[in-house]
C-alpha atoms as a PDB file:
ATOM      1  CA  UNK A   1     -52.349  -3.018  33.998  1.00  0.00           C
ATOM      2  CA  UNK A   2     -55.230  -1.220  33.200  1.00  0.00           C
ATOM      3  CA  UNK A   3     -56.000  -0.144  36.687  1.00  0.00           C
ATOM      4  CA  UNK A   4     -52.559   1.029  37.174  1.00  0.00           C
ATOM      5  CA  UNK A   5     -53.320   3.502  34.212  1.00  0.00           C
ATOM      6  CA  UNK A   6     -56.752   4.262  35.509  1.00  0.00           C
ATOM      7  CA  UNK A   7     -54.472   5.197  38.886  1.00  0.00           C
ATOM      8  CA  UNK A   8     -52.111   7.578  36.623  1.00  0.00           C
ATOM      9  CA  UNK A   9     -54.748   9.362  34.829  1.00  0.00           C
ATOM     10  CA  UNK A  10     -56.409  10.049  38.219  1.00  0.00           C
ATOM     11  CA  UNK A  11     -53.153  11.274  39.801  1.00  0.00           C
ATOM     12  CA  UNK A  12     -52.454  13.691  37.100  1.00  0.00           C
ATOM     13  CA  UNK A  13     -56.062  15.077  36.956  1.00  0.00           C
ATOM     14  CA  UNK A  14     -55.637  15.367  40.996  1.00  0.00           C
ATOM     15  CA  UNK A  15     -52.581  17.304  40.353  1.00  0.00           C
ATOM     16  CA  UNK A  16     -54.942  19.552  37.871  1.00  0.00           C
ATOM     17  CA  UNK A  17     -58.034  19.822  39.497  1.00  0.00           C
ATOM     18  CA  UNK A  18     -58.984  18.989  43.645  1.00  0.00           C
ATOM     19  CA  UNK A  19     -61.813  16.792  42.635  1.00  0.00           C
ATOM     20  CA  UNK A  20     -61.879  13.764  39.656  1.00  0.00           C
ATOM     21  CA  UNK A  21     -62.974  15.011  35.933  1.00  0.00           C
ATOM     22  CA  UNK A  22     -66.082  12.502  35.457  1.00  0.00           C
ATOM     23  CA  UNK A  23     -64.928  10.403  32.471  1.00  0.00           C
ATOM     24  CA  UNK A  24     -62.552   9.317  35.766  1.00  0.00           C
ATOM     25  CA  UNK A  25     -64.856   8.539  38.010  1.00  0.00           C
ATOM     26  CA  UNK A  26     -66.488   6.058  35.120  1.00  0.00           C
ATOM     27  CA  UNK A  27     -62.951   4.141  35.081  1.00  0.00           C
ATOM     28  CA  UNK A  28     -62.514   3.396  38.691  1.00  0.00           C
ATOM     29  CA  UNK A  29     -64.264   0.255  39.933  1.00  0.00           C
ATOM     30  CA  UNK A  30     -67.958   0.444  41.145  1.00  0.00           C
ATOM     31  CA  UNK A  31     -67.193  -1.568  44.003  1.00  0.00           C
ATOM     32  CA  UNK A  32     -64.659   1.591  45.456  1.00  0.00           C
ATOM     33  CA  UNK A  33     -66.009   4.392  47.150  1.00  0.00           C
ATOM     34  CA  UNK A  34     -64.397   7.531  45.016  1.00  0.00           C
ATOM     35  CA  UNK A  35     -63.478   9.274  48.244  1.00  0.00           C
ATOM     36  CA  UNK A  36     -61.452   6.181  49.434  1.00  0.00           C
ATOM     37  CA  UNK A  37     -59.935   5.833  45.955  1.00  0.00           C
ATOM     38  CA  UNK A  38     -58.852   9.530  45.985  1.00  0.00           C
ATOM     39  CA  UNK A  39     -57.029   8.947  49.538  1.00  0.00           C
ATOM     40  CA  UNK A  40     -55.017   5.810  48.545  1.00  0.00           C
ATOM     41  CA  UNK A  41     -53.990   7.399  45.317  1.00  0.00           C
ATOM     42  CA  UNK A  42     -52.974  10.689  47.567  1.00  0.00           C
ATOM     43  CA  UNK A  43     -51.040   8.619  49.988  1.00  0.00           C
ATOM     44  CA  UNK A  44     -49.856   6.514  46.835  1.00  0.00           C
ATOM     45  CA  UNK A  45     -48.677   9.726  45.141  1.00  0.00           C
ATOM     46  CA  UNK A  46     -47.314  11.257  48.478  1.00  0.00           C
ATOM     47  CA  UNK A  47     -45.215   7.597  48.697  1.00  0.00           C
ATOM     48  CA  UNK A  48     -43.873   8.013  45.486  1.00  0.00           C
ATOM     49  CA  UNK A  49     -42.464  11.539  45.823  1.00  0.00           C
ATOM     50  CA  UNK A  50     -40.930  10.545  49.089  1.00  0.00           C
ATOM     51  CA  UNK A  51     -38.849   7.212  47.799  1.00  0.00           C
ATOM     52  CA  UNK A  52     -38.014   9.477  44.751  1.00  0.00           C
ATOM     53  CA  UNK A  53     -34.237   8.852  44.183  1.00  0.00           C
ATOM     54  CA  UNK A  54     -31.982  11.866  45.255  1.00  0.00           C
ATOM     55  CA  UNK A  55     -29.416  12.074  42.229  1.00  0.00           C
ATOM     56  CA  UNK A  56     -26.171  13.949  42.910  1.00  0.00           C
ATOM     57  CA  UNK A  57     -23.421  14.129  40.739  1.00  0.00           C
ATOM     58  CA  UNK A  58     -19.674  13.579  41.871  1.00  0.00           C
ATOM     59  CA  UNK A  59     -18.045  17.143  43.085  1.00  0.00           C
ATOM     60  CA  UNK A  60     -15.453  16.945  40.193  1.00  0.00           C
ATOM     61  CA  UNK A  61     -17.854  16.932  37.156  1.00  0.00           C
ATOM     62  CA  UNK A  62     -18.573  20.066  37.279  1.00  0.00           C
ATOM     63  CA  UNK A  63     -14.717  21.377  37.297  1.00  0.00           C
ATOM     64  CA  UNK A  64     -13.924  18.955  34.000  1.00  0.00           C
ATOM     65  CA  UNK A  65     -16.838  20.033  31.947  1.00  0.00           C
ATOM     66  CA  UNK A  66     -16.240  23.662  32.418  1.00  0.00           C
ATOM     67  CA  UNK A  67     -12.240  22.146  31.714  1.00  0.00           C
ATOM     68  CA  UNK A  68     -13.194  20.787  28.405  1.00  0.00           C
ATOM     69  CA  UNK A  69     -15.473  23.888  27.641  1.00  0.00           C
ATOM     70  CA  UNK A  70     -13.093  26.263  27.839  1.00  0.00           C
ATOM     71  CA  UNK A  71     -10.391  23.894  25.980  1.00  0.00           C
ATOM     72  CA  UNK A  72     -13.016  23.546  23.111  1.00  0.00           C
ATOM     73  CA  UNK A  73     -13.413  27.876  22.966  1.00  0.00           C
ATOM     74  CA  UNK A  74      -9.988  28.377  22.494  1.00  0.00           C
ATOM     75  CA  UNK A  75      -8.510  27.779  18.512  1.00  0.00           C
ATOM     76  CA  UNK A  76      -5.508  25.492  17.548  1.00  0.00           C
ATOM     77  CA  UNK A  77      -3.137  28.567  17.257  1.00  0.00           C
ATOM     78  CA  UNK A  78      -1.206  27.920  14.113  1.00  0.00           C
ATOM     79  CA  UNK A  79       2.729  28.714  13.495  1.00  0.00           C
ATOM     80  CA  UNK A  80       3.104  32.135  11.821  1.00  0.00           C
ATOM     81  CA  UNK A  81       6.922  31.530  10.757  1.00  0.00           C
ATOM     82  CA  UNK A  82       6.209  29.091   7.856  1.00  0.00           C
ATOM     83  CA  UNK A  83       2.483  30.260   6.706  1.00  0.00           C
ATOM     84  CA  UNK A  84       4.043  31.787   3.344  1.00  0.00           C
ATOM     85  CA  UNK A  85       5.455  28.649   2.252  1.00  0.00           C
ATOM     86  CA  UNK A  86       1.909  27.323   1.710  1.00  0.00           C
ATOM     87  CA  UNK A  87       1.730  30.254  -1.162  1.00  0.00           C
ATOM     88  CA  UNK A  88       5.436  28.967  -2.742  1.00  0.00           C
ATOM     89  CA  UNK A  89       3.881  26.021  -5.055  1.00  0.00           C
ATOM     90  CA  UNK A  90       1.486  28.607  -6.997  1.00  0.00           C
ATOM     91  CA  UNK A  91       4.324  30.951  -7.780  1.00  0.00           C
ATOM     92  CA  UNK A  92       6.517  28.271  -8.791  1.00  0.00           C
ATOM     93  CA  UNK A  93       3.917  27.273 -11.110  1.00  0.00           C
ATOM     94  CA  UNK A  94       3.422  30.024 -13.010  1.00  0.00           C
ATOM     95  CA  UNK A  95       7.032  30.761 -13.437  1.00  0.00           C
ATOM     96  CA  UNK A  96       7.122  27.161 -14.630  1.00  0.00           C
ATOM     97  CA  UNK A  97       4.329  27.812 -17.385  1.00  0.00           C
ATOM     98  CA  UNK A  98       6.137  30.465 -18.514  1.00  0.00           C
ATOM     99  CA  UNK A  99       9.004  29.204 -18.952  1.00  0.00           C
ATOM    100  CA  UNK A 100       7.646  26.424 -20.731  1.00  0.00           C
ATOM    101  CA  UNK A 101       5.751  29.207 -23.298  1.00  0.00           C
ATOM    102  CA  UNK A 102       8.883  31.110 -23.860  1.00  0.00           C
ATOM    103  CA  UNK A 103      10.748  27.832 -24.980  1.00  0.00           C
ATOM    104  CA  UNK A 104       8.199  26.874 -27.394  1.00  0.00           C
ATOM    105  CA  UNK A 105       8.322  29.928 -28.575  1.00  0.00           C
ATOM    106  CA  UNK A 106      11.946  30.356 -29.355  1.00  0.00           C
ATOM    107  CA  UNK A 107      12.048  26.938 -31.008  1.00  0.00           C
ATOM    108  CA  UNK A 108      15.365  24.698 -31.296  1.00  0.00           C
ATOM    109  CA  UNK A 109      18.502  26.350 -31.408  1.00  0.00           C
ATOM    110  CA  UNK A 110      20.281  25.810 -34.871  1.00  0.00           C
ATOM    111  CA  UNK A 111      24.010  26.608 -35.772  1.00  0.00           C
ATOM    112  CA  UNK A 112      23.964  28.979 -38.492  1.00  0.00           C
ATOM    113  CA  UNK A 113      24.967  27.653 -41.809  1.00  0.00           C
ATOM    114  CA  UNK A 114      27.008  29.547 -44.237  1.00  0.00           C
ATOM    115  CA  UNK A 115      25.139  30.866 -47.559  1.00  0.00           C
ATOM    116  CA  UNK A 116      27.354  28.997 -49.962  1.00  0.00           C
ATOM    117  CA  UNK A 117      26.715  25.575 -48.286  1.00  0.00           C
ATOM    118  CA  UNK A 118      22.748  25.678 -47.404  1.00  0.00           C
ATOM    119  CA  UNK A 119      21.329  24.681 -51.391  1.00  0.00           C
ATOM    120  CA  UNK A 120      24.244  22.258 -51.364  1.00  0.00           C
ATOM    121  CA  UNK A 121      23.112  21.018 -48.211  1.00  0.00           C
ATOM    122  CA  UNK A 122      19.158  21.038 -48.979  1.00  0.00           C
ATOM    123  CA  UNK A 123      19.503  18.972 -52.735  1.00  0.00           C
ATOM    124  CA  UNK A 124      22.021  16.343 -50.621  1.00  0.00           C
ATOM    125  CA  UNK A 125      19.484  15.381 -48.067  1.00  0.00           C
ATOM    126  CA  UNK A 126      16.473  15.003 -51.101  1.00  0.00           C
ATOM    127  CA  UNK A 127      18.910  12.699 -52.899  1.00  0.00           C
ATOM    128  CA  UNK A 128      19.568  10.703 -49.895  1.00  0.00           C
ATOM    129  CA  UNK A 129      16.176  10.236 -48.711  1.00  0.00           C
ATOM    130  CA  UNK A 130      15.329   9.392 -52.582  1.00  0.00           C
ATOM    131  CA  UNK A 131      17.396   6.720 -52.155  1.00  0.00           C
ATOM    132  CA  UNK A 132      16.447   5.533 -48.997  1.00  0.00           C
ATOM    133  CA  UNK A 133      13.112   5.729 -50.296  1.00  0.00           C
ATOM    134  CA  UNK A 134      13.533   3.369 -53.711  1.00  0.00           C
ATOM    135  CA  UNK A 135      15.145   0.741 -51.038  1.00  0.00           C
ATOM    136  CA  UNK A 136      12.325   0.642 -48.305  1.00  0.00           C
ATOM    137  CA  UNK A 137       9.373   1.603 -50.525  1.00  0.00           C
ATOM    138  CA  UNK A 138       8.688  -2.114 -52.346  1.00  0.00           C
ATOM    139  CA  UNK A 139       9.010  -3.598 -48.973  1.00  0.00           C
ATOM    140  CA  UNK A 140       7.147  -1.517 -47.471  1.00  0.00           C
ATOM    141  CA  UNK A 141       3.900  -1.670 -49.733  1.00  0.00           C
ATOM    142  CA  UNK A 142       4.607  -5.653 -50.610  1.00  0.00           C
ATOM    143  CA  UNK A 143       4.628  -6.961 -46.570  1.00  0.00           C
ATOM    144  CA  UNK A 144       1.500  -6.136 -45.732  1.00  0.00           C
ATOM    145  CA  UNK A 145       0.380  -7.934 -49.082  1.00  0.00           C
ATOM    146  CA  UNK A 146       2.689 -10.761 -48.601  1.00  0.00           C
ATOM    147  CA  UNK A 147       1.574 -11.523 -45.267  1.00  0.00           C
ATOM    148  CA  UNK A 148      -2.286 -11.128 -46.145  1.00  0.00           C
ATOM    149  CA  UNK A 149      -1.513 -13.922 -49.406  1.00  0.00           C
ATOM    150  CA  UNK A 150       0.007 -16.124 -47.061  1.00  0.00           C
ATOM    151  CA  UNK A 151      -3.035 -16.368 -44.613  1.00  0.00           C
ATOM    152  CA  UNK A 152      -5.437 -16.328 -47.546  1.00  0.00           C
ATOM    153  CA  UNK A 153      -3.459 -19.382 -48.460  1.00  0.00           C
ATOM    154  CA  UNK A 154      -3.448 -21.047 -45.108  1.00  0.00           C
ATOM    155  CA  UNK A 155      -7.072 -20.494 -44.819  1.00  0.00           C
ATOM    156  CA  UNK A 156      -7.821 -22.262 -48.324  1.00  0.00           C
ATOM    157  CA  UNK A 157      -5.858 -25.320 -46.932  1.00  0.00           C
ATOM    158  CA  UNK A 158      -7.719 -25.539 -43.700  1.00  0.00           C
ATOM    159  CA  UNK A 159     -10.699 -25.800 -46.000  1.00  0.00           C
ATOM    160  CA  UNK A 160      -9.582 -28.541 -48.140  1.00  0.00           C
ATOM    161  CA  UNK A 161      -8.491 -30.088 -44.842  1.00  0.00           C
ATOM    162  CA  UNK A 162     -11.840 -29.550 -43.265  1.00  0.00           C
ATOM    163  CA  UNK A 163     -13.598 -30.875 -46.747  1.00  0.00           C
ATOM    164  CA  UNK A 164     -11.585 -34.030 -47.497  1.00  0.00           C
ATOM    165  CA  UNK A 165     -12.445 -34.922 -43.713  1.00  0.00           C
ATOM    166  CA  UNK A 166     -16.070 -34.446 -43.780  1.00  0.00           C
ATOM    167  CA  UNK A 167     -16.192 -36.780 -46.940  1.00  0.00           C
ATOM    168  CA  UNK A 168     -17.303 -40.830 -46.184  1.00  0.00           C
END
């Protein structure tokens, strides 16, 4: 293996120079003449570019790559018939926002009450939620009481459970 690259760098400093560089001449054997060495490697190298493969591509490549070039230049050409109905959901938006705005704004519609009915009106609803209120209000504030007693209760039971079972 190492002769073969002793060969190579010879070849190439042939190809650079007629005549061996000396750190070369130091590689090749001391048994070869350098003159004989220098004519085998010649022929060797003259061998080589002779049995060089010939590489020719098929006649049609050339016709499909320029194909596929010129396919690849040209741009997807898009439809112009529909291209403002890409615009339409912004618009629709907007009109959608403000629509929303000018509701809020206007509040609920109410059906006017006549004068002499509205006081009438206002001290009926206070006595009726007044009432309401006096019903729900005790248990309202007593269930969450009720139900915090009863587990207060079931815990002190466990306990006397757990304690009458841990006695001998």
């Amino acid at each position: 293996m190492k002769a073969w690259f002793a060969r190579v760098r010879i070849s190439v400093a042939l190809r650079a120079s007629p005549r061996p560089a000396g750190s070369l001449r130091g590689t090749m054997g001391s048994s070869e003449q350098p003159g004989d060495s220098e004519q085998e490697l010649t022929a060797f190298e003259q061998a080589l570019k002779e049995t060089a493969p010939k590489l020719s591509a098929p006649p049609s490549l050339h016709g499909s790559i320029m194909r596929a070039v010129r396919a690849a230049e040209r741009p997807a050409v898009a439809p112009q018939g529909l291209s403002f109905l890409k615009w339409l959901p912004a618009p629709a938006l907007v009109a959608l926002a403000l629509l929303v705005a000018w509701h809020v704004q206007r509040g609920a519609v109410r059906p006017p009450v006549p004068a002499s009915q509205q006081p009438l009106a206002a001290a009926t609803t206070a006595l009726e939620m007044g009432g309401r209120m006096a019903q729900a209000m005790p248990s309202a504030v007593v269930a969450p009481l009720a139900a915090e007693l009863e587990r207060l209760n079931q815990d002190l039971n466990n306990t006397a459970r757990f304690l009458l079972a841990s006695l001998p």
